[in-house]
PDB file of N, CA and C in Angstrom:
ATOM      1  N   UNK A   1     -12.926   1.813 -10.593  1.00  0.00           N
ATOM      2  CA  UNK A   1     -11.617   1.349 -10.980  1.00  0.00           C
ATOM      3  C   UNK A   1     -11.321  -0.033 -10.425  1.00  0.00           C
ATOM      4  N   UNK A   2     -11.702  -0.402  -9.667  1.00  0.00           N
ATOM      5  CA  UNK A   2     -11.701  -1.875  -8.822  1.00  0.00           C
ATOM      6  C   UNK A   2     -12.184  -2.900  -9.386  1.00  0.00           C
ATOM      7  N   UNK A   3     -13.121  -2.744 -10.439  1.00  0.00           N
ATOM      8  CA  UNK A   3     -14.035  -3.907 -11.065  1.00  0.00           C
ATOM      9  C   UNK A   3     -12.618  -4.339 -12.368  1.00  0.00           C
ATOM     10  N   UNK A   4     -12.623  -3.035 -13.043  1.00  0.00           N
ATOM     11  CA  UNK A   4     -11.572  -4.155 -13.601  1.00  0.00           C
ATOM     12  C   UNK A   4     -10.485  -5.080 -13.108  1.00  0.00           C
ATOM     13  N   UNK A   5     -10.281  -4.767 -12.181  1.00  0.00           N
ATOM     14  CA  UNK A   5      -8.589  -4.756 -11.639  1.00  0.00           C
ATOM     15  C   UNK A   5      -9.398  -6.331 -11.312  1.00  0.00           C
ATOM     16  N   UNK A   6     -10.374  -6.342 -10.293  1.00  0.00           N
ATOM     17  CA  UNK A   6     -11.249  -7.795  -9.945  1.00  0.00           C
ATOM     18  C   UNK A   6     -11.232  -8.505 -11.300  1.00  0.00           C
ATOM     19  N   UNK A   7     -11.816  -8.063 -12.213  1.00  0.00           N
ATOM     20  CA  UNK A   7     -11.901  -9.203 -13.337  1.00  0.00           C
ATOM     21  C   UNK A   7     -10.752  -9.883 -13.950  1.00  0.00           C
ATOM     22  N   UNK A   8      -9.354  -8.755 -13.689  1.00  0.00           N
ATOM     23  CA  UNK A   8      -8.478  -9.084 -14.113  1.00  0.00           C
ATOM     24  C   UNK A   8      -7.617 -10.402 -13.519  1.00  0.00           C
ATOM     25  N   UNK A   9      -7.600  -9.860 -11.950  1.00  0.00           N
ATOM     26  CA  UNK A   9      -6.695 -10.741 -11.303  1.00  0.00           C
ATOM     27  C   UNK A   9      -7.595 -11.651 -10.132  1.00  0.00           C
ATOM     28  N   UNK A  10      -9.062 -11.811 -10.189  1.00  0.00           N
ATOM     29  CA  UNK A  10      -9.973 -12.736  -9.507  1.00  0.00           C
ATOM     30  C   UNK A  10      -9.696 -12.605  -8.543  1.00  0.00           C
ATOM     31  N   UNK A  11      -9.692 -11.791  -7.628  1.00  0.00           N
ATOM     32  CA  UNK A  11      -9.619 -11.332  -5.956  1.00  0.00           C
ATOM     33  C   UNK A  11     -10.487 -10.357  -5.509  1.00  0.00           C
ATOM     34  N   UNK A  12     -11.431 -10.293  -4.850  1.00  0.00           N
ATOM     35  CA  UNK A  12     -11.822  -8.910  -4.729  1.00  0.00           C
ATOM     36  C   UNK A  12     -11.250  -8.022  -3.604  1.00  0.00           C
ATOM     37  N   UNK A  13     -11.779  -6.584  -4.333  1.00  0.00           N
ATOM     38  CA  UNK A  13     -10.785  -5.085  -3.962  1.00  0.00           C
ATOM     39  C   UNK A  13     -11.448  -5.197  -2.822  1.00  0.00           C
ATOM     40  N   UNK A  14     -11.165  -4.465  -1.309  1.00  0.00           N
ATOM     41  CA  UNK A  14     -12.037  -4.530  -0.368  1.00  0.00           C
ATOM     42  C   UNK A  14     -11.343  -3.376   0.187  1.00  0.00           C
ATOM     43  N   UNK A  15     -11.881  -2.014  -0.338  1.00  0.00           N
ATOM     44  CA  UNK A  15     -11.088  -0.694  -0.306  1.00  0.00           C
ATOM     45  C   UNK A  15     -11.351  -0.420   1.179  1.00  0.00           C
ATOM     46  N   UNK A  16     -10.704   0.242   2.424  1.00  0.00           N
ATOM     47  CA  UNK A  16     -10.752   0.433   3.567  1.00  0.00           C
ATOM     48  C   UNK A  16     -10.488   1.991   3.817  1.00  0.00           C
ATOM     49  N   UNK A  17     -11.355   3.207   3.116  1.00  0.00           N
ATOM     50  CA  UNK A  17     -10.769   4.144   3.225  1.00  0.00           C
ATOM     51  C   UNK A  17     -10.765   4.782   4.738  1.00  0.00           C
ATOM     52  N   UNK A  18      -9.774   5.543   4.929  1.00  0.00           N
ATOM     53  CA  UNK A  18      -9.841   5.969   6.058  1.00  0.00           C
ATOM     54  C   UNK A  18      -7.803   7.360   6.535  1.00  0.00           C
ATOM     55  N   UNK A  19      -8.332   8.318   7.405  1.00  0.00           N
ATOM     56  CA  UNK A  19      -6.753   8.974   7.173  1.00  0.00           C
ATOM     57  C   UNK A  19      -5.647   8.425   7.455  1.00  0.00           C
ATOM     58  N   UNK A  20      -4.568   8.485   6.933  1.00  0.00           N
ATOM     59  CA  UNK A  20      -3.116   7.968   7.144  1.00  0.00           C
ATOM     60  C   UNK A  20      -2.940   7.678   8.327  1.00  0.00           C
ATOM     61  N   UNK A  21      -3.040   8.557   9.515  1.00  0.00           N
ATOM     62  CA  UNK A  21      -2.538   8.169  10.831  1.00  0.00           C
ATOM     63  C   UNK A  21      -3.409   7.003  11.723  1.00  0.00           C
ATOM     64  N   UNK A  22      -4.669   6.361  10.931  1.00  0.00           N
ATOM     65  CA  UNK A  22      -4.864   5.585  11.144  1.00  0.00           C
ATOM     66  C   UNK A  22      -5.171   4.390  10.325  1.00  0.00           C
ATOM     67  N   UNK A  23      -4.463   4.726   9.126  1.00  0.00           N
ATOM     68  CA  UNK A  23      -4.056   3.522   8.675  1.00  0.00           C
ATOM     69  C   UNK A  23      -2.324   2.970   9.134  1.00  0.00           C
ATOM     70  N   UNK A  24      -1.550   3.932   9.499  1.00  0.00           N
ATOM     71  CA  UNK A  24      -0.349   3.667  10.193  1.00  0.00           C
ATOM     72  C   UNK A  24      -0.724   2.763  11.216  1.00  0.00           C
ATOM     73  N   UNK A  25      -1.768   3.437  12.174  1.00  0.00           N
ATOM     74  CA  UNK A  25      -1.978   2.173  13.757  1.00  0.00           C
ATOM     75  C   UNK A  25      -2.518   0.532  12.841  1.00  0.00           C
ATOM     76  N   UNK A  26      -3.124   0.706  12.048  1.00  0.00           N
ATOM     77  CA  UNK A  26      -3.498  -0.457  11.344  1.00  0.00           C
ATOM     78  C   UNK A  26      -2.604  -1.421  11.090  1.00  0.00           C
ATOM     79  N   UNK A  27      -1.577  -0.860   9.965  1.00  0.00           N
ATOM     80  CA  UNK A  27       0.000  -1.535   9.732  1.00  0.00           C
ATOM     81  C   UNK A  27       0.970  -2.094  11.050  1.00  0.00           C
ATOM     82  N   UNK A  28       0.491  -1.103  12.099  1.00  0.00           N
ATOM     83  CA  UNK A  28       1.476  -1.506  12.870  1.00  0.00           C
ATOM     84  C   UNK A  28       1.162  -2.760  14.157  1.00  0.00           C
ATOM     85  N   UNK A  29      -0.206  -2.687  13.949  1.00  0.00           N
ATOM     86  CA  UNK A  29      -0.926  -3.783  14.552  1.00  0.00           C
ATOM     87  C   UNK A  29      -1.002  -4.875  13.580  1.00  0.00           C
ATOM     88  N   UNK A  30      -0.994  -4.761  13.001  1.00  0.00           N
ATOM     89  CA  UNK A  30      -1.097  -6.179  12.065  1.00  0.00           C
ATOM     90  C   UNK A  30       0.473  -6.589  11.272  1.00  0.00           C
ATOM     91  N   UNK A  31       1.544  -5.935  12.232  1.00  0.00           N
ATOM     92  CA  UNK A  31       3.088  -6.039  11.326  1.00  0.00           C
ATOM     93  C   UNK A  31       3.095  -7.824  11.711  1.00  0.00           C
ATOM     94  N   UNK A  32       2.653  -8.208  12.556  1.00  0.00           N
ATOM     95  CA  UNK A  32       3.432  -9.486  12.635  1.00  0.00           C
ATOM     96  C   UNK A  32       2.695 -10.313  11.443  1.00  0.00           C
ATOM     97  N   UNK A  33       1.380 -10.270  11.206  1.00  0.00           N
ATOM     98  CA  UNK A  33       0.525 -10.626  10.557  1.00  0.00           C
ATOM     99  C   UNK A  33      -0.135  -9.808   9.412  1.00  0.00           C
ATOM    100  N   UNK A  34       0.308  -9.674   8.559  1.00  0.00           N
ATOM    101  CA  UNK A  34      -0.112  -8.579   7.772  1.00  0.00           C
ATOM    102  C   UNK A  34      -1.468  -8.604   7.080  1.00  0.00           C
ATOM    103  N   UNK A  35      -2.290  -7.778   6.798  1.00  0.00           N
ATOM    104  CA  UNK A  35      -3.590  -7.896   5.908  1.00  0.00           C
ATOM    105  C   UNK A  35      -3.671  -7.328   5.327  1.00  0.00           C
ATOM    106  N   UNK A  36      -3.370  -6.057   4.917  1.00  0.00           N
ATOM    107  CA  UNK A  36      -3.396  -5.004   4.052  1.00  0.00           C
ATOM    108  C   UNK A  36      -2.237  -5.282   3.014  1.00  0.00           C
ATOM    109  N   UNK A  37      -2.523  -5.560   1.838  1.00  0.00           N
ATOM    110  CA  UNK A  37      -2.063  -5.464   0.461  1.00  0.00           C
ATOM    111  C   UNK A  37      -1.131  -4.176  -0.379  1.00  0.00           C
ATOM    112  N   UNK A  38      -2.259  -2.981  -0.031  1.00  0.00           N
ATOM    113  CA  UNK A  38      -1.758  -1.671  -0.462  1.00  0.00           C
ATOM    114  C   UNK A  38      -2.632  -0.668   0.510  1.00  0.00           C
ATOM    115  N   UNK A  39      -1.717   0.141   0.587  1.00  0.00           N
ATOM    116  CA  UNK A  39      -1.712   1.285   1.347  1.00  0.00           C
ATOM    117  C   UNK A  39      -1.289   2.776   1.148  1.00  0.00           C
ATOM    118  N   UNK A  40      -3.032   3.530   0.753  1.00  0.00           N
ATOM    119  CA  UNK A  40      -2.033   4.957   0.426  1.00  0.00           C
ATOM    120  C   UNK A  40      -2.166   5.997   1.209  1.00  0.00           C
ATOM    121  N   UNK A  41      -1.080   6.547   1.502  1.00  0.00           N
ATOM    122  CA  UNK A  41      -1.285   7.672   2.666  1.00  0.00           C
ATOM    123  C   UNK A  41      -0.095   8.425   2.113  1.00  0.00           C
ATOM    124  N   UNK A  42      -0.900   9.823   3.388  1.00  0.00           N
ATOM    125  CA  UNK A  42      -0.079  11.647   2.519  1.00  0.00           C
ATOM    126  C   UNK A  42       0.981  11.630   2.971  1.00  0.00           C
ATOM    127  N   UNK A  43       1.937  12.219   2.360  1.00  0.00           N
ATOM    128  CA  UNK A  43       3.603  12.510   2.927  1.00  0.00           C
ATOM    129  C   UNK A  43       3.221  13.155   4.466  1.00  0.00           C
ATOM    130  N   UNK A  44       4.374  13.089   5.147  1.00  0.00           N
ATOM    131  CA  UNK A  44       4.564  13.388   6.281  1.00  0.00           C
ATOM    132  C   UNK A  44       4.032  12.034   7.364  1.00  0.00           C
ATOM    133  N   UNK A  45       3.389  11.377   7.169  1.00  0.00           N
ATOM    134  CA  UNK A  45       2.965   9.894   7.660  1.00  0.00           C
ATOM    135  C   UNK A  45       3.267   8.742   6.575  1.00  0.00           C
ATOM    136  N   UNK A  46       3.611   9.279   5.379  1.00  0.00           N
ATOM    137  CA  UNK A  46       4.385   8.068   4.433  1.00  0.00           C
ATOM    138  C   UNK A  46       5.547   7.812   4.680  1.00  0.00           C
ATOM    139  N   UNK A  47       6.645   8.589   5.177  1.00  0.00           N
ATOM    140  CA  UNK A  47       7.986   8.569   5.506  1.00  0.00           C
ATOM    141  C   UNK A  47       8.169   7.939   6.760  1.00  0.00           C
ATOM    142  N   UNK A  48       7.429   8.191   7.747  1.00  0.00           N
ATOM    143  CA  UNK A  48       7.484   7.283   9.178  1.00  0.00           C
ATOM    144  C   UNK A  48       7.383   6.145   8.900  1.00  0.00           C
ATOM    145  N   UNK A  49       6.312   5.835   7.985  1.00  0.00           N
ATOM    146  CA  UNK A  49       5.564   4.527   8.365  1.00  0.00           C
ATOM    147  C   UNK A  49       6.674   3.703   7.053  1.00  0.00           C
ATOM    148  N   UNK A  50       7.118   4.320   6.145  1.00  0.00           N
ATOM    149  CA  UNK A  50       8.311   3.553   4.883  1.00  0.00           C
ATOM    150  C   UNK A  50       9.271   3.477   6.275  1.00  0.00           C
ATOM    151  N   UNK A  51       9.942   4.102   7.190  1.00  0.00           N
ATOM    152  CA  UNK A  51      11.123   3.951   8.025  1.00  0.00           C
ATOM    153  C   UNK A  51      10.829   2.840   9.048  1.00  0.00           C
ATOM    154  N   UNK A  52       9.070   2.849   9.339  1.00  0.00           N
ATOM    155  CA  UNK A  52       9.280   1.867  10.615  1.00  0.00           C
ATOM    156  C   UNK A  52       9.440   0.276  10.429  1.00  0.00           C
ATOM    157  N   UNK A  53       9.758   0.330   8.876  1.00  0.00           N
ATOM    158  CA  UNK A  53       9.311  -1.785   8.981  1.00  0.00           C
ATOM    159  C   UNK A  53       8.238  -1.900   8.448  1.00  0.00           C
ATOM    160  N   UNK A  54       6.855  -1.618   8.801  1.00  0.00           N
ATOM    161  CA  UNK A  54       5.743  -2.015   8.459  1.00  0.00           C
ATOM    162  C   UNK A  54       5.269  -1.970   6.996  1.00  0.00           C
ATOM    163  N   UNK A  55       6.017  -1.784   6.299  1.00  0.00           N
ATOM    164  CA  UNK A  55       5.432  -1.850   4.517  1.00  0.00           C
ATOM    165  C   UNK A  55       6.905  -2.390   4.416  1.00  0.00           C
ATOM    166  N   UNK A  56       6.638  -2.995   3.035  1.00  0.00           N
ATOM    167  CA  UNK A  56       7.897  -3.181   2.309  1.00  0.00           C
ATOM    168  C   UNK A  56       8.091  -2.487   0.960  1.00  0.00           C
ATOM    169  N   UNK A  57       9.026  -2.438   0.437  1.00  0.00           N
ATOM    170  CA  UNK A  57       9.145  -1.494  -1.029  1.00  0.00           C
ATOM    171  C   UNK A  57       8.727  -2.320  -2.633  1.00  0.00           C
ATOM    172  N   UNK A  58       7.899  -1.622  -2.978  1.00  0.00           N
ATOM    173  CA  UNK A  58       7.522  -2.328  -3.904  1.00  0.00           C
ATOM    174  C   UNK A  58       8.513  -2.954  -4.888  1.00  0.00           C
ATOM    175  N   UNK A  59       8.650  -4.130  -5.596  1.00  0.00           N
ATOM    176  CA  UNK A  59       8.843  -4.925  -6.203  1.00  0.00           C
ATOM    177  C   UNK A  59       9.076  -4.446  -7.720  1.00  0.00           C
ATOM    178  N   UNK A  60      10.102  -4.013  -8.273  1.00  0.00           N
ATOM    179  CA  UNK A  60       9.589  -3.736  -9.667  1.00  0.00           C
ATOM    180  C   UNK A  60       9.438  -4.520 -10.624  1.00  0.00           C
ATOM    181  N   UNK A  61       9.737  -5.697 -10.046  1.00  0.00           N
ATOM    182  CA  UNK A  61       9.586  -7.379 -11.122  1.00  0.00           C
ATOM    183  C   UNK A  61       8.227  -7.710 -11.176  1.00  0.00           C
ATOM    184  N   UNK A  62       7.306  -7.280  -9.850  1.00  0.00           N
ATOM    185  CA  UNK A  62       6.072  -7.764  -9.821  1.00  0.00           C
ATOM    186  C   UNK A  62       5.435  -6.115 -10.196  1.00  0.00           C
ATOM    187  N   UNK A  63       5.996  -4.885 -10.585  1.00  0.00           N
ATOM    188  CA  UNK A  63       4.921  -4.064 -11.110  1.00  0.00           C
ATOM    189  C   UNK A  63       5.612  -3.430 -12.480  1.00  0.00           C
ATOM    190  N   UNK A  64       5.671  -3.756 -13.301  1.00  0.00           N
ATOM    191  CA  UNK A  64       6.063  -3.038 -14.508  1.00  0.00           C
ATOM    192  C   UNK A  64       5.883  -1.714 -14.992  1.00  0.00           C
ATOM    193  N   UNK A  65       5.187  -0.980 -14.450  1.00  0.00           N
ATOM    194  CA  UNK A  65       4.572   0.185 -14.861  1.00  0.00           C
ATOM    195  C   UNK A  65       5.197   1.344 -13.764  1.00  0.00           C
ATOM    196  N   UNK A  66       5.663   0.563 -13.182  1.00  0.00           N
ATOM    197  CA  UNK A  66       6.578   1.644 -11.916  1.00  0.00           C
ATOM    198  C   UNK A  66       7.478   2.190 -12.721  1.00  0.00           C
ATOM    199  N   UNK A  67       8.545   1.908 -13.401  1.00  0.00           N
ATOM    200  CA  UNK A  67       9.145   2.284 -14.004  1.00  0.00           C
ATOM    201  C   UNK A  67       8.834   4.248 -14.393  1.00  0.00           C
ATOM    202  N   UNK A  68       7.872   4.454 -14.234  1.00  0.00           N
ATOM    203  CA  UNK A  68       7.010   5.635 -15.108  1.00  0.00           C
ATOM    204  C   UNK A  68       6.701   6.585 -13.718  1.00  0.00           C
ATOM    205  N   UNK A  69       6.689   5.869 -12.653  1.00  0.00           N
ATOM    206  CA  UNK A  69       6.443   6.475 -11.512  1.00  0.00           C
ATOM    207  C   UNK A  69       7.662   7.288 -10.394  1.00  0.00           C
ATOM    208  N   UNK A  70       7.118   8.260 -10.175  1.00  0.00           N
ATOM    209  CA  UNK A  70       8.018   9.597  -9.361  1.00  0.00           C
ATOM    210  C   UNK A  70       8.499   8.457  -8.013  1.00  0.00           C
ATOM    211  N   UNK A  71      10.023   8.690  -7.794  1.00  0.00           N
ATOM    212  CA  UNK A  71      10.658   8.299  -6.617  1.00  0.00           C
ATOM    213  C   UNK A  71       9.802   8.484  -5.168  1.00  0.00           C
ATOM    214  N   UNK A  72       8.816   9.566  -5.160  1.00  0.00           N
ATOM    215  CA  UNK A  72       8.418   9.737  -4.064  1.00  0.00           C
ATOM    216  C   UNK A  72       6.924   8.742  -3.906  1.00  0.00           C
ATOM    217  N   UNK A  73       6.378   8.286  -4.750  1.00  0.00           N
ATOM    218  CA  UNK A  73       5.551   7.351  -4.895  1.00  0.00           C
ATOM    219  C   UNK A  73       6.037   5.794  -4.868  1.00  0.00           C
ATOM    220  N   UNK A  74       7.503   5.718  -4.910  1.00  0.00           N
ATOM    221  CA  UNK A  74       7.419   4.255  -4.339  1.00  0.00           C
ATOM    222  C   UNK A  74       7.322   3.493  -2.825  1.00  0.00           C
TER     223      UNK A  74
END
């Protein structure tokens, strides 16, 4: 799924999988400086980490297709 998305928008994907509670320490080490783009992690560590600052809420000017997407996925 990454190759298109690369051809589309000329950046490459540089997927970092790994579990939520340490992609939270990730976000929160890098809040002053951010590197991570997108970030998906399971409820119960999505709600902390949406409350602490460290993500911001997606944009619906810059994603059009949200529109279609469940409240709990933004």
């Amino acid at each position: 799924m990454f190759k298109p998305l690369e051809a589309e928008i000329g950046i490459p994907v540089v997927p970092e999988p790994s579990a939520s509670t340490v992609t939270l320490s990730k976000l929160q080490a890098e809040a002053a400086n951010p590197v991570t783009d997108v970030a998906w992690m399971d409820g119960g560590v999505s709600e902390p980490t949406r409350d602490s600052g460290v993500v911001a809420a997606i944009d619906p000017a810059m994603a059009p297709g949200l529109a279609g997407v469940v409240d709990q996925a933004n």
